[in-house]
Protein backbone atom coordinates (compact mmCIF):
# COMPACT_ATOMS: atom_id res chain seq x y z
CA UNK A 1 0.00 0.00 0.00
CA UNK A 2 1.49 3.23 -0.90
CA UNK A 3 2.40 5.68 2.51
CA UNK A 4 -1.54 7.49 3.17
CA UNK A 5 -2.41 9.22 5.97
CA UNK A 6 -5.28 7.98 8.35
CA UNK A 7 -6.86 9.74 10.92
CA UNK A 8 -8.94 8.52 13.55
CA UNK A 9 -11.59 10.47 15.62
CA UNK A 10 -12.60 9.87 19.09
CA UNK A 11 -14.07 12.01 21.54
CA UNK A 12 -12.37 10.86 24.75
CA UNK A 13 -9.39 8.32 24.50
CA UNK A 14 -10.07 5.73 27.32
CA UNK A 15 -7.66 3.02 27.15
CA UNK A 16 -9.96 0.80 29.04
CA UNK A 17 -13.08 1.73 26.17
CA UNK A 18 -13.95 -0.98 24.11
CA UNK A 19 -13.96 1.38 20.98
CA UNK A 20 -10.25 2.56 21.90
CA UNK A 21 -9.34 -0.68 22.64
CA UNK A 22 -10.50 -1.72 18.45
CA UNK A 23 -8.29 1.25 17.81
CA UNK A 24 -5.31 0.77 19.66
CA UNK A 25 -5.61 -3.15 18.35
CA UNK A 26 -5.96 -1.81 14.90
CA UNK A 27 -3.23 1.06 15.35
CA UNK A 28 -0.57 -1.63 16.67
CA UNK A 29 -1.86 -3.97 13.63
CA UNK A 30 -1.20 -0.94 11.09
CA UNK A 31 2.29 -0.15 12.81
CA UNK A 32 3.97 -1.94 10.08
CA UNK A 33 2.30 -0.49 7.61
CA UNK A 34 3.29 2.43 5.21
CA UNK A 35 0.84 4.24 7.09
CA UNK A 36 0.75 8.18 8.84
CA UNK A 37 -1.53 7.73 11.73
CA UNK A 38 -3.93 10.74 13.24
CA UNK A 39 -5.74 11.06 16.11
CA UNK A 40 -8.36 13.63 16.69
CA UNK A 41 -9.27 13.67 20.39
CA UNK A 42 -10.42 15.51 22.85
CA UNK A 43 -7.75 14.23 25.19
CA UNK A 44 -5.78 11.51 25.03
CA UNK A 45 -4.59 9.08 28.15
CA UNK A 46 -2.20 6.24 28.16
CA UNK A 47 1.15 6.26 26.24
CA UNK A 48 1.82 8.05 22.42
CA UNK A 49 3.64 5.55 20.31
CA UNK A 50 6.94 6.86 18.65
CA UNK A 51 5.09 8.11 15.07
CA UNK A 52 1.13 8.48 16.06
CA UNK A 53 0.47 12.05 15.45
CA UNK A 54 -1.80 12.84 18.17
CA UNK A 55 -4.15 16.27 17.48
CA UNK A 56 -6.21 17.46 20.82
CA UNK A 57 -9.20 19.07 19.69
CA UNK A 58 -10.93 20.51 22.84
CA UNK A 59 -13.32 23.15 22.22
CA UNK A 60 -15.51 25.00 25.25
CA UNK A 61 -18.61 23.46 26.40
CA UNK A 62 -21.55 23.89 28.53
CA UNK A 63 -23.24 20.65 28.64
CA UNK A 64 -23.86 17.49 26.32
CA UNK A 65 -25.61 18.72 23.23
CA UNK A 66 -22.62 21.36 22.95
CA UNK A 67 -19.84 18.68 23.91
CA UNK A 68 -20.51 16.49 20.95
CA UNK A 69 -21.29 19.25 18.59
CA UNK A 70 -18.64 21.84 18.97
CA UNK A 71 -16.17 18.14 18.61
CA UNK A 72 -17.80 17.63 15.57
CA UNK A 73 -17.42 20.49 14.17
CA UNK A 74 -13.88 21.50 15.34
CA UNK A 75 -13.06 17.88 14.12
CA UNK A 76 -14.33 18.04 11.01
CA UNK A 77 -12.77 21.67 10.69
CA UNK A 78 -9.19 20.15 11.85
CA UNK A 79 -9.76 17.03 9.21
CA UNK A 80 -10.46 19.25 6.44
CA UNK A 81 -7.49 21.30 6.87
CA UNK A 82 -4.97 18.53 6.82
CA UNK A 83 -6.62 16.68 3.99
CA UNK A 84 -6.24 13.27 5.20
CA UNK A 85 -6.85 10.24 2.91
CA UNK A 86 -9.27 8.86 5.00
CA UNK A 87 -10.94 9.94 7.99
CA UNK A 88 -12.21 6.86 10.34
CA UNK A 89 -14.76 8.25 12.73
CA UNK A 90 -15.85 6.79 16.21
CA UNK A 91 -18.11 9.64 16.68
CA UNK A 92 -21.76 10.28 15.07
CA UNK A 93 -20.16 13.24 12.58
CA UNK A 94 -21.16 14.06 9.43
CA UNK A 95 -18.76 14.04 6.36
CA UNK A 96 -16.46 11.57 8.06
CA UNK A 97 -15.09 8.88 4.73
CA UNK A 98 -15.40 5.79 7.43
CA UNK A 99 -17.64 5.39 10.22
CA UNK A 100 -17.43 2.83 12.90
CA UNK A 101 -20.60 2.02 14.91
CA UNK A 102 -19.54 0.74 17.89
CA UNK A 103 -22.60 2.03 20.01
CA UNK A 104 -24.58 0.43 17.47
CA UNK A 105 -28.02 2.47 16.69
CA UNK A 106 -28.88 5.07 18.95
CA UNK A 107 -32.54 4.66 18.86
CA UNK A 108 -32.39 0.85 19.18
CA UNK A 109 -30.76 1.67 22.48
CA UNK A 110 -33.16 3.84 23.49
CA UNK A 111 -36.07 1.31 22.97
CA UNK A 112 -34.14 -1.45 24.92
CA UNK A 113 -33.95 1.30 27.77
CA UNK A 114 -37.44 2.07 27.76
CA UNK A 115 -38.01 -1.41 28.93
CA UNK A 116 -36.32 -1.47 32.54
CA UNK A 117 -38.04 2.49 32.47
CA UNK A 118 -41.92 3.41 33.83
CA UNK A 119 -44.10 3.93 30.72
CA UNK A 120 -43.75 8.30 31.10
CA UNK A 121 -40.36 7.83 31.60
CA UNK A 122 -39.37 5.64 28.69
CA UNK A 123 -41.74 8.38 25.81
CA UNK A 124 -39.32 11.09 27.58
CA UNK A 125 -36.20 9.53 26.53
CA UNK A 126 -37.46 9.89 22.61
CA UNK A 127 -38.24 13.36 23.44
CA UNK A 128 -34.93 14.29 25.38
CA UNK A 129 -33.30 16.95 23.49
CA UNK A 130 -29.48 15.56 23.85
CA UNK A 131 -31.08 11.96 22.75
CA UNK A 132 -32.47 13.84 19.35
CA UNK A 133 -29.74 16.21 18.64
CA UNK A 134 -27.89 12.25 18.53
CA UNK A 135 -30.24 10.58 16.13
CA UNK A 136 -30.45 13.38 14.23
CA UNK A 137 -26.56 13.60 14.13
CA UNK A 138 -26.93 10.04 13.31
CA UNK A 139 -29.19 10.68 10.48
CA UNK A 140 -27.01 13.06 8.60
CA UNK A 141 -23.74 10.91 8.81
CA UNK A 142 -25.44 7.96 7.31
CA UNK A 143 -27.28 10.68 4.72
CA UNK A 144 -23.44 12.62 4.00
CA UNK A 145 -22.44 12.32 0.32
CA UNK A 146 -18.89 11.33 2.07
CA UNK A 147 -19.68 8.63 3.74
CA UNK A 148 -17.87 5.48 1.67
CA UNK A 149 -18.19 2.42 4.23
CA UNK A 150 -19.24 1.70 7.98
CA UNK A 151 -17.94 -0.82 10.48
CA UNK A 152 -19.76 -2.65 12.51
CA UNK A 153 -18.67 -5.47 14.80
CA UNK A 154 -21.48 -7.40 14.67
CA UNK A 155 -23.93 -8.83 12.24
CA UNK A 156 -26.97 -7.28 14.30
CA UNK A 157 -25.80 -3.63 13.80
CA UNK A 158 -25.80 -4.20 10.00
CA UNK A 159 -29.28 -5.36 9.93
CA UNK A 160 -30.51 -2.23 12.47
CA UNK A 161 -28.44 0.18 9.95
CA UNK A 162 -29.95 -1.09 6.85
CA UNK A 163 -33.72 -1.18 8.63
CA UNK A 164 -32.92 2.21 10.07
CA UNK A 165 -31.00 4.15 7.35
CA UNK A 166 -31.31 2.60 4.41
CA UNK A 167 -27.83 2.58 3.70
CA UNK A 168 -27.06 -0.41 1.11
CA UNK A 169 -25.66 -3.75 2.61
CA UNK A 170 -22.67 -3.66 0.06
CA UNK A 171 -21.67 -0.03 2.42
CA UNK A 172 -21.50 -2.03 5.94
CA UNK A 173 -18.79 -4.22 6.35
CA UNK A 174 -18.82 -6.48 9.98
CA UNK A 175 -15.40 -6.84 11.54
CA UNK A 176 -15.65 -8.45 14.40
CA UNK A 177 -13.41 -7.15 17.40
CA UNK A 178 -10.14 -8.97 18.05
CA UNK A 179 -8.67 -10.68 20.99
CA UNK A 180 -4.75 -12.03 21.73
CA UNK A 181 -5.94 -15.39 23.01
CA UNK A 182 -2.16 -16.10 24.24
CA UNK A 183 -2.90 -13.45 26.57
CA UNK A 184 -6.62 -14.29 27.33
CA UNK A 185 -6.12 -17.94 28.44
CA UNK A 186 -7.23 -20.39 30.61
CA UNK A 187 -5.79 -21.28 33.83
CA UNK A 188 -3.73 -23.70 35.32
CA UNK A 189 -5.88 -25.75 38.54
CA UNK A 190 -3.16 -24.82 40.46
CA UNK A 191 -3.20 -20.74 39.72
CA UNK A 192 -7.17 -20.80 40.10
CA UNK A 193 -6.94 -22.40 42.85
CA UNK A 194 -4.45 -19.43 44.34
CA UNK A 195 -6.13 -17.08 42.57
CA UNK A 196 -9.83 -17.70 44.57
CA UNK A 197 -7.45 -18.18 47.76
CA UNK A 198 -5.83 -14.33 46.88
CA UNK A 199 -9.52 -12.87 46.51
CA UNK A 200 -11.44 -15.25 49.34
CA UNK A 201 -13.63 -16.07 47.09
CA UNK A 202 -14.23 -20.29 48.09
CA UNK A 203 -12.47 -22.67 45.72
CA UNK A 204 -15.26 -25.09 45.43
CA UNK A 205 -18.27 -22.68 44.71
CA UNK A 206 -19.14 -22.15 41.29
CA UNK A 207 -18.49 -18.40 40.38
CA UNK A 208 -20.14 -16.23 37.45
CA UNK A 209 -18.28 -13.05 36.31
CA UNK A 210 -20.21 -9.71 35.18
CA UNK A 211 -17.63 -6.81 33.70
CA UNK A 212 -18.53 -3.52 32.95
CA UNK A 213 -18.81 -0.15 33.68
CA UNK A 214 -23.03 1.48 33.22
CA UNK A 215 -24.85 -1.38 35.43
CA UNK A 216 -27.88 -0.38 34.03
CA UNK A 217 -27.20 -1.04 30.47
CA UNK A 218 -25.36 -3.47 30.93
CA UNK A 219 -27.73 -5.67 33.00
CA UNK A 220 -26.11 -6.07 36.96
CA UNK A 221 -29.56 -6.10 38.07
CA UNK A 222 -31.09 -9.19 36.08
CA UNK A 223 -27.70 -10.78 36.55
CA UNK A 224 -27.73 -10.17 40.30
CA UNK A 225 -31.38 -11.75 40.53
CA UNK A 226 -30.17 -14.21 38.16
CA UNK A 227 -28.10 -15.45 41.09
CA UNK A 228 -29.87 -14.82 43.91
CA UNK A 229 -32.09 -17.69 44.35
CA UNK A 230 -29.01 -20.12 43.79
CA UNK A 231 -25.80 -21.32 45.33
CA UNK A 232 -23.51 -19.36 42.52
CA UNK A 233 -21.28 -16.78 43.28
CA UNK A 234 -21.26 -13.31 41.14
CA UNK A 235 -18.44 -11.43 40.77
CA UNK A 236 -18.72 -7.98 39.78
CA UNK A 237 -15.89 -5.81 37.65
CA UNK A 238 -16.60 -2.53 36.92
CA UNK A 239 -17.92 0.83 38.81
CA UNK A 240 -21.39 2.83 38.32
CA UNK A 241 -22.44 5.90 40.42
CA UNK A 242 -25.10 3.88 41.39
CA UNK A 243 -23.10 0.81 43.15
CA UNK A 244 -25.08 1.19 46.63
CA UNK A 245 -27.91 0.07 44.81
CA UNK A 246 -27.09 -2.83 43.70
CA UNK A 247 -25.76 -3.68 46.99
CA UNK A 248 -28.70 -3.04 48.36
CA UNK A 249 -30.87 -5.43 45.97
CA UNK A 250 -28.03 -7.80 46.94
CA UNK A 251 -29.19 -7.37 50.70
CA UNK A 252 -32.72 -7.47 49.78
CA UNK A 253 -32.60 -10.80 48.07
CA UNK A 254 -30.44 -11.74 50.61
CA UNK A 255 -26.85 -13.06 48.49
CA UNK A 256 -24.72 -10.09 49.18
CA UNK A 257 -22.40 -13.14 51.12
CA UNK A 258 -21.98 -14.47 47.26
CA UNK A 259 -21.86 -11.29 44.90
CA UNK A 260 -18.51 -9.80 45.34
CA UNK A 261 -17.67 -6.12 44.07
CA UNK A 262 -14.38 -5.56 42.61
CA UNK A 263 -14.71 -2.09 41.41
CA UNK A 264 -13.10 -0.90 38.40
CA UNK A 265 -10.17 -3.16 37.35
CA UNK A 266 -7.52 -2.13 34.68
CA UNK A 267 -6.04 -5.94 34.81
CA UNK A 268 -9.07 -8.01 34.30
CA UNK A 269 -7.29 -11.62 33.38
CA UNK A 270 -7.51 -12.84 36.93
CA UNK A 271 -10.65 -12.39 37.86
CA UNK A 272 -11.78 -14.50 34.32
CA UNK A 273 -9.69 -16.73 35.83
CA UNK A 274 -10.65 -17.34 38.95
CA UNK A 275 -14.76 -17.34 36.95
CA UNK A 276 -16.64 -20.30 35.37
CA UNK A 277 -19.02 -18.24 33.25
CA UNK A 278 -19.38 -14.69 32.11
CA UNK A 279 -23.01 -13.48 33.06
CA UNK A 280 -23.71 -10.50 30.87
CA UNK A 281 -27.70 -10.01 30.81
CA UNK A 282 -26.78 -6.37 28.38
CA UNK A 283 -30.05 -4.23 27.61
CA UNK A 284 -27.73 -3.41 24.53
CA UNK A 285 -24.37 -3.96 23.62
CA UNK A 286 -22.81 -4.14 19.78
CA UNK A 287 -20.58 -6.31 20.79
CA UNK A 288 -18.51 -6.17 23.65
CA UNK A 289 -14.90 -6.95 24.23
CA UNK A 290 -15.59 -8.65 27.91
CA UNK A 291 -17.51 -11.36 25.45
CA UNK A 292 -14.42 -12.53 23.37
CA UNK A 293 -11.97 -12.22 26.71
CA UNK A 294 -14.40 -14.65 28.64
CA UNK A 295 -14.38 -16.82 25.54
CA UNK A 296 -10.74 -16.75 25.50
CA UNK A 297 -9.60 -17.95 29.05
CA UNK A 298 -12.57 -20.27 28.24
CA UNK A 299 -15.65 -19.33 30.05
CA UNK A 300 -19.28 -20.40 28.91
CA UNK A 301 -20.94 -17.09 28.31
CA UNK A 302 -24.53 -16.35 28.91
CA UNK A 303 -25.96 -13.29 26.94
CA UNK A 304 -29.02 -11.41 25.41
CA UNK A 305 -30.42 -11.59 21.53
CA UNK A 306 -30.21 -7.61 22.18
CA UNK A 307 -26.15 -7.77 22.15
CA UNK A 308 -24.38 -8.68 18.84
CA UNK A 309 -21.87 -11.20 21.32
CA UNK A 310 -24.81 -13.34 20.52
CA UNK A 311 -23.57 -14.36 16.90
CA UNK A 312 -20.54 -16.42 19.00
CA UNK A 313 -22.44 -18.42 20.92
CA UNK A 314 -24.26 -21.95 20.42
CA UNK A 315 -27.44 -22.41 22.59
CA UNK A 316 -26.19 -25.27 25.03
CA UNK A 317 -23.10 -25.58 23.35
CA UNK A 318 -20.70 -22.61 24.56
CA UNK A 319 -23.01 -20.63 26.47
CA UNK A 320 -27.22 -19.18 26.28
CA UNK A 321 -28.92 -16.92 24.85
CA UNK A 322 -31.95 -15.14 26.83
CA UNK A 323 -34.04 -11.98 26.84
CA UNK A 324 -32.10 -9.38 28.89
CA UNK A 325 -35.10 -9.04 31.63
CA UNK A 326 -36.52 -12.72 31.40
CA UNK A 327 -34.93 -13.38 34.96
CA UNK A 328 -36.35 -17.40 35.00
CA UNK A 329 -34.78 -18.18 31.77
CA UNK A 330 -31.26 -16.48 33.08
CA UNK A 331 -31.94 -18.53 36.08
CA UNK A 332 -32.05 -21.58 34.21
CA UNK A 333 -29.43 -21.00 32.26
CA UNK A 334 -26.92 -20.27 35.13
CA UNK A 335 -27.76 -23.47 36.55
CA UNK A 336 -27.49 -25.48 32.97
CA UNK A 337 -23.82 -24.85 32.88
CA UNK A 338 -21.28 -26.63 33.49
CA UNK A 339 -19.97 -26.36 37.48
CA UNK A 340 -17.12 -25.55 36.86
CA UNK A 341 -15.45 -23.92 33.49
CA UNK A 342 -12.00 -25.70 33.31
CA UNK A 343 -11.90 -28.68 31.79
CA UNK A 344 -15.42 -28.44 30.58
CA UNK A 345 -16.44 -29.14 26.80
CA UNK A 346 -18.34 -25.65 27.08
CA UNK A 347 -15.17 -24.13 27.95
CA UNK A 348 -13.72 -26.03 25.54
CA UNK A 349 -15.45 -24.93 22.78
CA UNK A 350 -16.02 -21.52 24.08
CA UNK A 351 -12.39 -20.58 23.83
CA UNK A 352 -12.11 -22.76 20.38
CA UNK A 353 -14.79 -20.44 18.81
CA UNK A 354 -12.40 -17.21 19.46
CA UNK A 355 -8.97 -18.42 18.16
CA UNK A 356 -9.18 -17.16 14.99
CA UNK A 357 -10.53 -13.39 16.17
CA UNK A 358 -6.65 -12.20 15.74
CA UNK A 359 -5.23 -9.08 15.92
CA UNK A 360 -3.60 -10.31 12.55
CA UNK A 361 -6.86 -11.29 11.00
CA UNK A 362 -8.91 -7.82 12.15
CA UNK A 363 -5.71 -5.82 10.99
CA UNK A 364 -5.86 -7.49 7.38
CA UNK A 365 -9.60 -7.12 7.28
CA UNK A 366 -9.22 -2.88 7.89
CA UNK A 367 -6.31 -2.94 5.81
CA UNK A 368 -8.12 -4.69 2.97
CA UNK A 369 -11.02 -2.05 3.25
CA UNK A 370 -8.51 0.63 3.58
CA UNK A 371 -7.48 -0.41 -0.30
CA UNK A 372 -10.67 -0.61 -1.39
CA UNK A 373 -11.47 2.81 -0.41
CA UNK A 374 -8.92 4.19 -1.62
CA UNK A 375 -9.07 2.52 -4.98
């Protein structure tokens, strides 16, 4: 590929996001390419590699409707100064060449939300101004006379973005996410064993992980009732606001003794380790990267039809599938797996389904589309 120069646009670098984690996957996959990579941020954390030009683009605000449209603008300002080749956008911004939708549709989201919402509650959300000036940001991207491809990384956003937009199926490519599965591996007996003995959590009970930050979205409360009328354990990586809550339904269905909080965790590996399912009952979720880690250190995963992590797993076979708020069909799937994950033939073929979702593979994938669009 001749030398072109990329840029890619997100709001806030978070080195623990799933969207920056795609990037910085797909940035270390490029390295070796002939390739000038851009950043557009608002701020960036965690380390600049030698040759990523990073540009902060951090223009006042007063609130959230200003926050994401003075970046778009200023970005798109900033993007058509330099002239890159190809703009890759995170963000909901019009005129960007590439657009990857890693939130998925906005108002599919919504309409999940409205469910765990009263009835008044759920009609305001349509109605909220910041939710409209989003879909309506959303709207015009997929409408821009710029816009040559999108990502998704999952089969389910395709089908929302064609039903939603329009936009032909030939335009929407699905790359799934990538995960180093010589990192993300199994344990040895021995280290699990250590491993519960480190965190107290008891080395015969059977334990189900949950990990992620937003409880509500991403479930904590089905997946806490999920548990609650069984002898599983739930352990719980990630931090919400909101966290006394959940300890409270914990107290009120009386198994705060076996769901554990662990807070926000930038090294996650142990505590798959020490798990023998990931329980992640999402309202909506694209597809998360906490799906293809589980799968990795080979963990059974049990997940909604409403999160695209669905399209990896087997009914019965690696994991379930069930509605994000049908708590007696979580139930029963918690108790249909396997005790224990290591050694199991769903944990088996949990982490077999994930070998080939390489950083090599993904990188060859964007690099591929990267041709194309240029021509």
């Amino acid at each position: 590929m001749k030398h072109f120069r990329l840029a890619l646009v997100r709001q806030k670098y978070r080195p623990d996001g799933g969207a920056e984690r795609f990037v910085s996957r797909a940035l270390e996959a490029l390295d070796s390419q002939d390739l000038e990579l851009n950043v557009i941020t608002r701020q960036w954390q965690g380390e600049i590699k030698p040759g990523w030009k990073v540009h902060l683009c951090d223009p006042w605000k007063w609130g959230r409707i200003s926050r994401e449209r003075g970046f778009a603008n200023a970005a798109r300002r900033l993007w058509q100064q330099e002239a890159f080749d190809l703009v890759q956008s995170h963000e909901r911004i019009p005129g960007c060449d590439l657009y990857r939708a890693g939130d998925g549709v906005h108002r599919r989201w919504l309409e999940q939300r409205a469910r765990v919402l009263p009835g008044w509650k759920g009609k305001q959300l349509f109605a909220d101004r910041y939710h409209r000036y989003v879909m309506q940001a959303e709207q015009q991207m997929y409408a821009a006379p710029e816009l040559k491809a999108v990502i998704c990384n999952a089969e389910m956003v395709k089908q929302e973005i064609i039903r939603e937009f329009a936009l032909p199926a030939a335009k929407i490519h699905v790359i799934y996410n990538a995960i180093d599965s010589q990192r993300f591996l199994p344990p040895g007996e021995a280290e699990r064993h250590a491993l519960r003995l480190q965190y107290s959590i008891p080395v015969a009970a059977s334990c189900l992980i949950y990990v992620g930050s937003g409880f509500e979205r991403k479930g904590l409360a089905a997946a806490i009732k999920a548990v609650a009328n069984t002898d599983r354990h739930l352990l719980v990586v990630g931090k919400d606001k909101d966290e006394k809550r959940y300890r409270a339904l914990c107290a009120t269905l009386g198994c705060s003794q076996r769901v554990h909080f662990f807070g926000m965790q930038n090294q996650t590996l142990a505590f798959y380790q020490m798990a023998d399912a990931l329980l992640l009952p999402t309202l909506y979720d694209p597809f998360p990267n906490v799906i293809l880690e589980a799968m990795a250190c080979g963990l059974p995963v049990i997940t909604t039809p409403t999160c695209g992590g669905a399209e990896f797993i087997t009914q019965g076979v690696n994991g379930y599938v069930c509605d994000a708020l049908d708590i007696a069909a979580l139930q029963q799937a918690v108790m249909a797996l396997p005790h224990q994950a290591l050694g199991s033939p769903q944990g088996e073929k949990a982490r077999e389904r994930v070998l080939d979702s390489t950083p090599q593979r993904l990188s060859s994938q964007l690099i591929s589309l990267y041709q194309e669009l240029l021509g």
